[in-house]
N, C-alpha and C. Protein backbone atom coordinates (compact mmCIF):
# COMPACT_ATOMS: atom_id res chain seq x y z
N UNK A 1 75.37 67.93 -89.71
CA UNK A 1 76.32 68.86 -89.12
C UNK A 1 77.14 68.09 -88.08
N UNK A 2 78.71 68.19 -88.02
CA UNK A 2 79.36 67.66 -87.27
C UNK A 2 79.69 68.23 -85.56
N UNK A 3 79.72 69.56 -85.43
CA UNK A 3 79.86 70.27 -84.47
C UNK A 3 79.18 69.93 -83.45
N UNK A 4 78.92 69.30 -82.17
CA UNK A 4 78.49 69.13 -80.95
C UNK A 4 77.91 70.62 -80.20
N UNK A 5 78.99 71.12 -80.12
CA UNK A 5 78.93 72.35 -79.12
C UNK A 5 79.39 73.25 -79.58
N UNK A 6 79.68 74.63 -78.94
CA UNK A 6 79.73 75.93 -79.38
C UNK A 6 80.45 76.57 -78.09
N UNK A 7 80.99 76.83 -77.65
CA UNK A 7 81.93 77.45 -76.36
C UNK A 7 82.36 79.13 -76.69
N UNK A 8 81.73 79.68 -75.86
CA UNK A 8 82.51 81.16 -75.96
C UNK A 8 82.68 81.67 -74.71
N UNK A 9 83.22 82.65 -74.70
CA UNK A 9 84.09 83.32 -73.39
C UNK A 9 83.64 84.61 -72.93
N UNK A 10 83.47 85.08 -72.02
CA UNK A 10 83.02 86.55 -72.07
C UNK A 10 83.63 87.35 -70.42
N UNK A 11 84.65 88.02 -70.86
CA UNK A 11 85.43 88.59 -70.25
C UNK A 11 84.74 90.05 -69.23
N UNK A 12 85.03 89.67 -67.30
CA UNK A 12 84.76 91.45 -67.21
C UNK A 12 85.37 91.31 -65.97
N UNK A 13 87.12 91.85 -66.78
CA UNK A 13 87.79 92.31 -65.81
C UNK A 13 88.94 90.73 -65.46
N UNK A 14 89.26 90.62 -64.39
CA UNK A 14 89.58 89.23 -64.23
C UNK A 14 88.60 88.05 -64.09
N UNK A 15 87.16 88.07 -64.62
CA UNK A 15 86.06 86.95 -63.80
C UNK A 15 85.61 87.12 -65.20
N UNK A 16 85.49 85.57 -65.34
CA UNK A 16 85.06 84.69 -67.18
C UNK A 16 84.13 84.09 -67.12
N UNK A 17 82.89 84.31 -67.52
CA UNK A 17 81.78 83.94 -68.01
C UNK A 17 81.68 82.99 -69.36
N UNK A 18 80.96 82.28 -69.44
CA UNK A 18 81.36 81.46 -70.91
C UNK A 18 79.78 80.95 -71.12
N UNK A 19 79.17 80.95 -72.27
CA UNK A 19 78.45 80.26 -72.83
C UNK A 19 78.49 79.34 -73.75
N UNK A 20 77.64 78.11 -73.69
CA UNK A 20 77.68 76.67 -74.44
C UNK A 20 76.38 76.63 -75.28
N UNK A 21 76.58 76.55 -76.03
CA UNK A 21 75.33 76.23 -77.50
C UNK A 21 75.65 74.32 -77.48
N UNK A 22 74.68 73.76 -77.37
CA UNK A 22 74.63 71.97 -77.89
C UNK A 22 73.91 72.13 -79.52
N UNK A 23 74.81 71.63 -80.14
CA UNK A 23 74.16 71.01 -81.71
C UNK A 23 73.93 72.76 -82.48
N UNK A 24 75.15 73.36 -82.38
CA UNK A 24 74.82 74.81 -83.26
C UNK A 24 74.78 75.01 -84.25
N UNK A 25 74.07 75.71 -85.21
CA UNK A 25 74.17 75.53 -86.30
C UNK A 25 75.34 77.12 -86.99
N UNK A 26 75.16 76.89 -88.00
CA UNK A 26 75.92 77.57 -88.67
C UNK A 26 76.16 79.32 -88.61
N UNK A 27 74.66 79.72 -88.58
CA UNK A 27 74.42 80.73 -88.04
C UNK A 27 75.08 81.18 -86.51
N UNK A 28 74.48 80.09 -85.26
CA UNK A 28 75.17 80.63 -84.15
C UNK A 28 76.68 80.55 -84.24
N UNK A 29 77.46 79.84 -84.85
CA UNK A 29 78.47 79.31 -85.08
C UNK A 29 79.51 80.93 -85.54
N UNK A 30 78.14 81.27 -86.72
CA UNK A 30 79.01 83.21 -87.29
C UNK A 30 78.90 83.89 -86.13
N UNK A 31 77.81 84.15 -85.60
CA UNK A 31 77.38 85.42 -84.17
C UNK A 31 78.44 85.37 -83.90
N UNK A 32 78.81 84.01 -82.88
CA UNK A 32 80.09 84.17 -81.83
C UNK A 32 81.29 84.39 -82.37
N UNK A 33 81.81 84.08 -83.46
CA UNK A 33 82.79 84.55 -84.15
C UNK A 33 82.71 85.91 -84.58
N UNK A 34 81.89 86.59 -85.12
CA UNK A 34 81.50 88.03 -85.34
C UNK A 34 81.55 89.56 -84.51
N UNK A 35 81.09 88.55 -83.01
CA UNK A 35 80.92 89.02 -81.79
C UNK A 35 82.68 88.92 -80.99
N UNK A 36 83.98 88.53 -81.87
CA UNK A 36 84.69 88.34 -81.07
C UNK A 36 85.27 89.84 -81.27
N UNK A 37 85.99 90.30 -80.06
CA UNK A 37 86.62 91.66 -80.23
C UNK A 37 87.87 92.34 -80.08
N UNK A 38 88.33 90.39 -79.52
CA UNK A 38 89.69 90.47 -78.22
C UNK A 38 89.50 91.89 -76.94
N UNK A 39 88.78 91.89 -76.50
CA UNK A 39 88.83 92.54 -75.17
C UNK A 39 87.81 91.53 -74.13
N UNK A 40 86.54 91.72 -74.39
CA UNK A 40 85.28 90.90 -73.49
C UNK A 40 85.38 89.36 -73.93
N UNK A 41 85.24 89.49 -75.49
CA UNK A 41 85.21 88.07 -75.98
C UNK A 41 86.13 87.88 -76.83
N UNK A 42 87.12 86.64 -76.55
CA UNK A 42 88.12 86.63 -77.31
C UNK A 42 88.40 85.22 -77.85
N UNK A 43 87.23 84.72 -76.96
CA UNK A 43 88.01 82.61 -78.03
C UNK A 43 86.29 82.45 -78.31
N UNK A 44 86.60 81.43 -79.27
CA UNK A 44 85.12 80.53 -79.69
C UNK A 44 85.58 79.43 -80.05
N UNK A 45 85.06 78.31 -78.91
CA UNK A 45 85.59 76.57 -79.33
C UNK A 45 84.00 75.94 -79.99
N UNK A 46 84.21 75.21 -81.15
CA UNK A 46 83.74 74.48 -81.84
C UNK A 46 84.17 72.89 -81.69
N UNK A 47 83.67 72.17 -80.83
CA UNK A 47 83.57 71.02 -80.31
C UNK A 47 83.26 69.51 -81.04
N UNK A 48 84.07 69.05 -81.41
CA UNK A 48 83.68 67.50 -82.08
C UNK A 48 83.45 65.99 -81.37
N UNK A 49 83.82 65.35 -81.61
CA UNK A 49 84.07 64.27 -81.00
C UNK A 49 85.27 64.20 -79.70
N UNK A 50 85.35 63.60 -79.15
CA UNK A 50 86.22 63.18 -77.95
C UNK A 50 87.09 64.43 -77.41
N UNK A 51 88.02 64.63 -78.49
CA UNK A 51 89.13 65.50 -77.84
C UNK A 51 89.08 66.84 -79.20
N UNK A 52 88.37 66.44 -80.71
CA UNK A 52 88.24 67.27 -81.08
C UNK A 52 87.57 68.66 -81.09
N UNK A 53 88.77 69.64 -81.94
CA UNK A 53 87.76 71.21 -81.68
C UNK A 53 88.48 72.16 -82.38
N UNK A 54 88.03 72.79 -82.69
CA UNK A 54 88.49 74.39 -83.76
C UNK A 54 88.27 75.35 -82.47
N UNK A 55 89.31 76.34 -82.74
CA UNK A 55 89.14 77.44 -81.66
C UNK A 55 89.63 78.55 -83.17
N UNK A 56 89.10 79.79 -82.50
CA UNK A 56 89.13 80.65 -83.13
C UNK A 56 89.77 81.94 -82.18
N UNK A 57 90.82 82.22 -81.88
CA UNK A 57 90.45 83.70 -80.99
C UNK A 57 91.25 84.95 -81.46
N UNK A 58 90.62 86.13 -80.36
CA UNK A 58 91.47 87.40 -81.29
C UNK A 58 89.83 87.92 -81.41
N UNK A 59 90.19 88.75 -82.28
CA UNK A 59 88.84 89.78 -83.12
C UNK A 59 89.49 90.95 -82.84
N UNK A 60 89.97 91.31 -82.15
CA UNK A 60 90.63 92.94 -82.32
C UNK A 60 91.18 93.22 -84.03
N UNK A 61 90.72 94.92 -84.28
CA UNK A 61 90.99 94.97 -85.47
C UNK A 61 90.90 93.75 -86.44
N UNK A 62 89.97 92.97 -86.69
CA UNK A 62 89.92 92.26 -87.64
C UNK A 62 90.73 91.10 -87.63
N UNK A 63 91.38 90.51 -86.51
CA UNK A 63 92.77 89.60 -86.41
C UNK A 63 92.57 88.34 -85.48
N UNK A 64 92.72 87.28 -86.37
CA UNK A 64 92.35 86.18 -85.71
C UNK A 64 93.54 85.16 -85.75
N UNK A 65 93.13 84.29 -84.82
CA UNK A 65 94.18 83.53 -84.61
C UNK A 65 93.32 81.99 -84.73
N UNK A 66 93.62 80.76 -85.64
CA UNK A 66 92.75 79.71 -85.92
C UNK A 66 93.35 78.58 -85.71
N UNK A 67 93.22 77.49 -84.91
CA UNK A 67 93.75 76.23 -84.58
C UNK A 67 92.62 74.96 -84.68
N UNK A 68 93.15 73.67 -85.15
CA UNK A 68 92.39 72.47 -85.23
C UNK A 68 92.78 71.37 -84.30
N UNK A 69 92.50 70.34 -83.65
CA UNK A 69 93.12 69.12 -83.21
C UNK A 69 92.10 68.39 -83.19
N UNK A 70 92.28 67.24 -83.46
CA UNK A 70 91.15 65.63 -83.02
C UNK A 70 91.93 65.41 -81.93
N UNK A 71 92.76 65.18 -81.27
CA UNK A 71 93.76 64.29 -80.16
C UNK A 71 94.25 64.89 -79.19
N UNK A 72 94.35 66.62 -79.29
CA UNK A 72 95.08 67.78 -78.65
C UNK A 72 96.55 67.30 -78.04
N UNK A 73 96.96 66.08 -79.08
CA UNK A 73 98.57 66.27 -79.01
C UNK A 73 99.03 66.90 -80.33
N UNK A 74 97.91 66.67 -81.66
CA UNK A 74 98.71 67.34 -83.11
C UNK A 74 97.88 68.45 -83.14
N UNK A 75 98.38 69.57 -83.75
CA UNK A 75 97.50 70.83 -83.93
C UNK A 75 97.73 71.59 -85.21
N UNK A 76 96.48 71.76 -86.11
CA UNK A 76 96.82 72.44 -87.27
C UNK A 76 96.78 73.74 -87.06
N UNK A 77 97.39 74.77 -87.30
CA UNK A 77 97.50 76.05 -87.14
C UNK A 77 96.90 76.74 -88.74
N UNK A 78 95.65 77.44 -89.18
CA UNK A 78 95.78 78.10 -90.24
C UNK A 78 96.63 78.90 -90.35
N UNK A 79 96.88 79.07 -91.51
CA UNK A 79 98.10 80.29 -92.29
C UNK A 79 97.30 81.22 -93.18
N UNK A 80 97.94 82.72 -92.68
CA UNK A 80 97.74 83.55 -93.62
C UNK A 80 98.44 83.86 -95.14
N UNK A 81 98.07 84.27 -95.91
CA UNK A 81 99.01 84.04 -97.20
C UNK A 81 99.86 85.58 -96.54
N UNK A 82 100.29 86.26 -95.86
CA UNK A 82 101.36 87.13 -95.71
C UNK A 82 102.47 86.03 -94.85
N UNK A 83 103.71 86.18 -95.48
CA UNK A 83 104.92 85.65 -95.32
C UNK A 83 105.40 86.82 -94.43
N UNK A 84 105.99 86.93 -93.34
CA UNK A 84 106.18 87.70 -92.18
C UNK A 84 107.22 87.58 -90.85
N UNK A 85 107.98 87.67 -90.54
CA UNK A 85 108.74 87.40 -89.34
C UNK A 85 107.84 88.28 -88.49
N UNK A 86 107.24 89.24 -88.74
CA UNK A 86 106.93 90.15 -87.40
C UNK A 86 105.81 89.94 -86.47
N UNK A 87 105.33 89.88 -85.99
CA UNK A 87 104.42 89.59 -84.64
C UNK A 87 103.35 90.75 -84.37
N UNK A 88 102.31 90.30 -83.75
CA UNK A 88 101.30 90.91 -83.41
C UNK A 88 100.85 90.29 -82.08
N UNK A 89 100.24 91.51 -80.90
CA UNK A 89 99.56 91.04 -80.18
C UNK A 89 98.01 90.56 -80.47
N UNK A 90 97.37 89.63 -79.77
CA UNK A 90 96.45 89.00 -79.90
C UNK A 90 96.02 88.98 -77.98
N UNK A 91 94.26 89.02 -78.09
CA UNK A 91 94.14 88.87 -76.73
C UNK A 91 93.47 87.41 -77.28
N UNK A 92 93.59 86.48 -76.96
CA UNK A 92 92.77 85.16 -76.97
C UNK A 92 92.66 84.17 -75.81
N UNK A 93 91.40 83.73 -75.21
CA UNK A 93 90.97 82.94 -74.13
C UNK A 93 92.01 83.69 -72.51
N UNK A 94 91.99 85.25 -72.87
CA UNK A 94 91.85 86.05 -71.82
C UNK A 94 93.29 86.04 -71.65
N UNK A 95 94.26 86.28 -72.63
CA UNK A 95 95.55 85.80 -72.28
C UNK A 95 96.42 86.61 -73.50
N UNK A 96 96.59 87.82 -72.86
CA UNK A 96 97.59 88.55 -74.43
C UNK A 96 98.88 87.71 -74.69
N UNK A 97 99.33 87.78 -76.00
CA UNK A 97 100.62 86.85 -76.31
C UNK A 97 100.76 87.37 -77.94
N UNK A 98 101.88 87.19 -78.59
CA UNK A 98 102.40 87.60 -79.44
C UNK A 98 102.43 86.61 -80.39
N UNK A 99 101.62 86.95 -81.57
CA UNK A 99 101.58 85.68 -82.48
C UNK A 99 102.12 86.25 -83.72
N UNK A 100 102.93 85.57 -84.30
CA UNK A 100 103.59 85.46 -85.59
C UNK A 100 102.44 85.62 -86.70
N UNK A 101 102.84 87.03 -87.61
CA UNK A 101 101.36 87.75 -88.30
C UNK A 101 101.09 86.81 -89.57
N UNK A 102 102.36 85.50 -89.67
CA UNK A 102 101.91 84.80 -90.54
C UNK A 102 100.61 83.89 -90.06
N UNK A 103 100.34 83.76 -88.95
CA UNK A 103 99.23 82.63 -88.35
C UNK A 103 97.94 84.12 -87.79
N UNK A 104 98.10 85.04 -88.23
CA UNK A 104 96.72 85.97 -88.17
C UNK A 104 96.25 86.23 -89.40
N UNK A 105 95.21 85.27 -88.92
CA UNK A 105 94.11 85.49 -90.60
C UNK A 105 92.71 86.78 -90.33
N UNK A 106 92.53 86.83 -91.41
CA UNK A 106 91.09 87.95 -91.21
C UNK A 106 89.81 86.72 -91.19
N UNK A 107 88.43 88.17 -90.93
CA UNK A 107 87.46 87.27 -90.95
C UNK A 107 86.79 86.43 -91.56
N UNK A 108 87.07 86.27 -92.96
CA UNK A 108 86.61 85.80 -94.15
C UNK A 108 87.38 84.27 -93.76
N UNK A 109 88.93 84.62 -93.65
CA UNK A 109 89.31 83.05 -93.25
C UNK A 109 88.62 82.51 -92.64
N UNK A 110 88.67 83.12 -90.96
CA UNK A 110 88.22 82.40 -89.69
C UNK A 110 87.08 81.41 -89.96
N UNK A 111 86.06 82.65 -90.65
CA UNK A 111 84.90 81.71 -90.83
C UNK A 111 84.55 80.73 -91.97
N UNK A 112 85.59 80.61 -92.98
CA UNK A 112 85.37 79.42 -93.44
C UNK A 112 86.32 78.57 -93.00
N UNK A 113 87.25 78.59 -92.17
CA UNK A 113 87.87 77.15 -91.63
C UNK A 113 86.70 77.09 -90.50
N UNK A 114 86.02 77.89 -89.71
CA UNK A 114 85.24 77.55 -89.06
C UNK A 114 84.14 76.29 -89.71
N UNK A 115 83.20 77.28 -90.42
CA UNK A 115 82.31 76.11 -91.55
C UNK A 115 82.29 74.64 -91.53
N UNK A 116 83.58 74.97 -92.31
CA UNK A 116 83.96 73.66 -92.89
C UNK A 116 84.58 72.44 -91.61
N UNK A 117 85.00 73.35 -90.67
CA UNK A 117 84.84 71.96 -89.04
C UNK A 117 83.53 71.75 -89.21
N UNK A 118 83.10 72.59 -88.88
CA UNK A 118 81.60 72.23 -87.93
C UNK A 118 80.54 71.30 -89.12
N UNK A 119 80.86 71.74 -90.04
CA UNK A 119 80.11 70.83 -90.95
C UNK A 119 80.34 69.56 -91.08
N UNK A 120 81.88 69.27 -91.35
CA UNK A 120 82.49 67.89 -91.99
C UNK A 120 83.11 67.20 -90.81
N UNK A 121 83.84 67.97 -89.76
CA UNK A 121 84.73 67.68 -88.58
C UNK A 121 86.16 67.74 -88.97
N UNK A 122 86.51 68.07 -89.86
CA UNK A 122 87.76 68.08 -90.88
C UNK A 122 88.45 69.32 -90.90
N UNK A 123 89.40 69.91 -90.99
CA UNK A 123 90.03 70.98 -91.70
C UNK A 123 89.84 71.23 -93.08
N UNK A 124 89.44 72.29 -93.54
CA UNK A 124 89.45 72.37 -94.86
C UNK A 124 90.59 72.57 -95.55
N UNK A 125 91.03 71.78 -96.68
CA UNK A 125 92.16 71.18 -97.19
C UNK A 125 92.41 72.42 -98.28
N UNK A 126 91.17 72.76 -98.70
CA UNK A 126 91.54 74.25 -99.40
C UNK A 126 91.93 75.74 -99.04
N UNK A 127 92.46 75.37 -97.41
CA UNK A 127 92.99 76.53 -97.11
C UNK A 127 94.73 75.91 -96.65
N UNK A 128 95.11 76.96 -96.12
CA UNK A 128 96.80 76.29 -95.95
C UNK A 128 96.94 76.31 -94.24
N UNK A 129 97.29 74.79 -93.95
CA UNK A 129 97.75 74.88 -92.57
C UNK A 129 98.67 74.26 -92.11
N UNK A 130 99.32 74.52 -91.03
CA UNK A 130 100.75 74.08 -90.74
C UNK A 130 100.22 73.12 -89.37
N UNK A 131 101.12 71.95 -89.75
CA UNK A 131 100.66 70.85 -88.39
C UNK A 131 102.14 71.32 -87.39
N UNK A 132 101.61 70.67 -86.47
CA UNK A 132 102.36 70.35 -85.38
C UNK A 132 102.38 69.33 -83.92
């Protein structure tokens, strides 16, 4: 398993609590993603090497928002297969903002681009993502 760590957030009010898992496995890896709701808990970082990490945030109504980087200067953004100009709010890492409903995937995504970091350290190539 490639994943180091496990980072989540836990919101009450303006004051952020966060818990760290070392060496998580796959299982803790679903909880915290499962457990996200966008109100209390709204990000889950999946931790690699140096500067790498998958974040996941959102969970309100089923809506996630999924990013990759090794370097945190390039960033893969997953894509949803809906083609969309219109926007959605998202609460993620305690911070509402308006994300383009083409980059809100459901949970079935989240957690296999999740997986497939934490397993390989990689993006999975069988889903669609936009660099930047």
């Amino acid at each position: 398993m490639y994943a180091k760590a496990l980072s989540t957030d836990y919101w009450r009010g303006t004051a952020c609590d966060g818990d760290e898992i070392v060496r998580p496995s796959l299982e803790d890896i679903e909880a915290a993603i499962t457990r996200l709701d966008g109100k209390y808990r709204t990000i889950v970082t999946i931790k690699g090497d140096e500067d790498a990490h998958l974040a996941i945030g959102g969970g309100a109504s089923g809506q996630y928002a999924v990013y990759a980087t090794f370097d945190n200067r390039r960033f893969s953004t997953l894509m949803s297969a809906e083609s969309s100009d219109t926007k959605t709010m998202l609460l993620v890492g305690g911070q509402e903002g308006d994300y383009p409903k083409n980059i809100v995937v459901d949970l079935p995504l989240a957690l296999a681009a999740a997986e497939a970091f934490a397993e390989t350290g990689q993006i999975d190539p069988g889903l669609r993502w936009r660099n930047w």
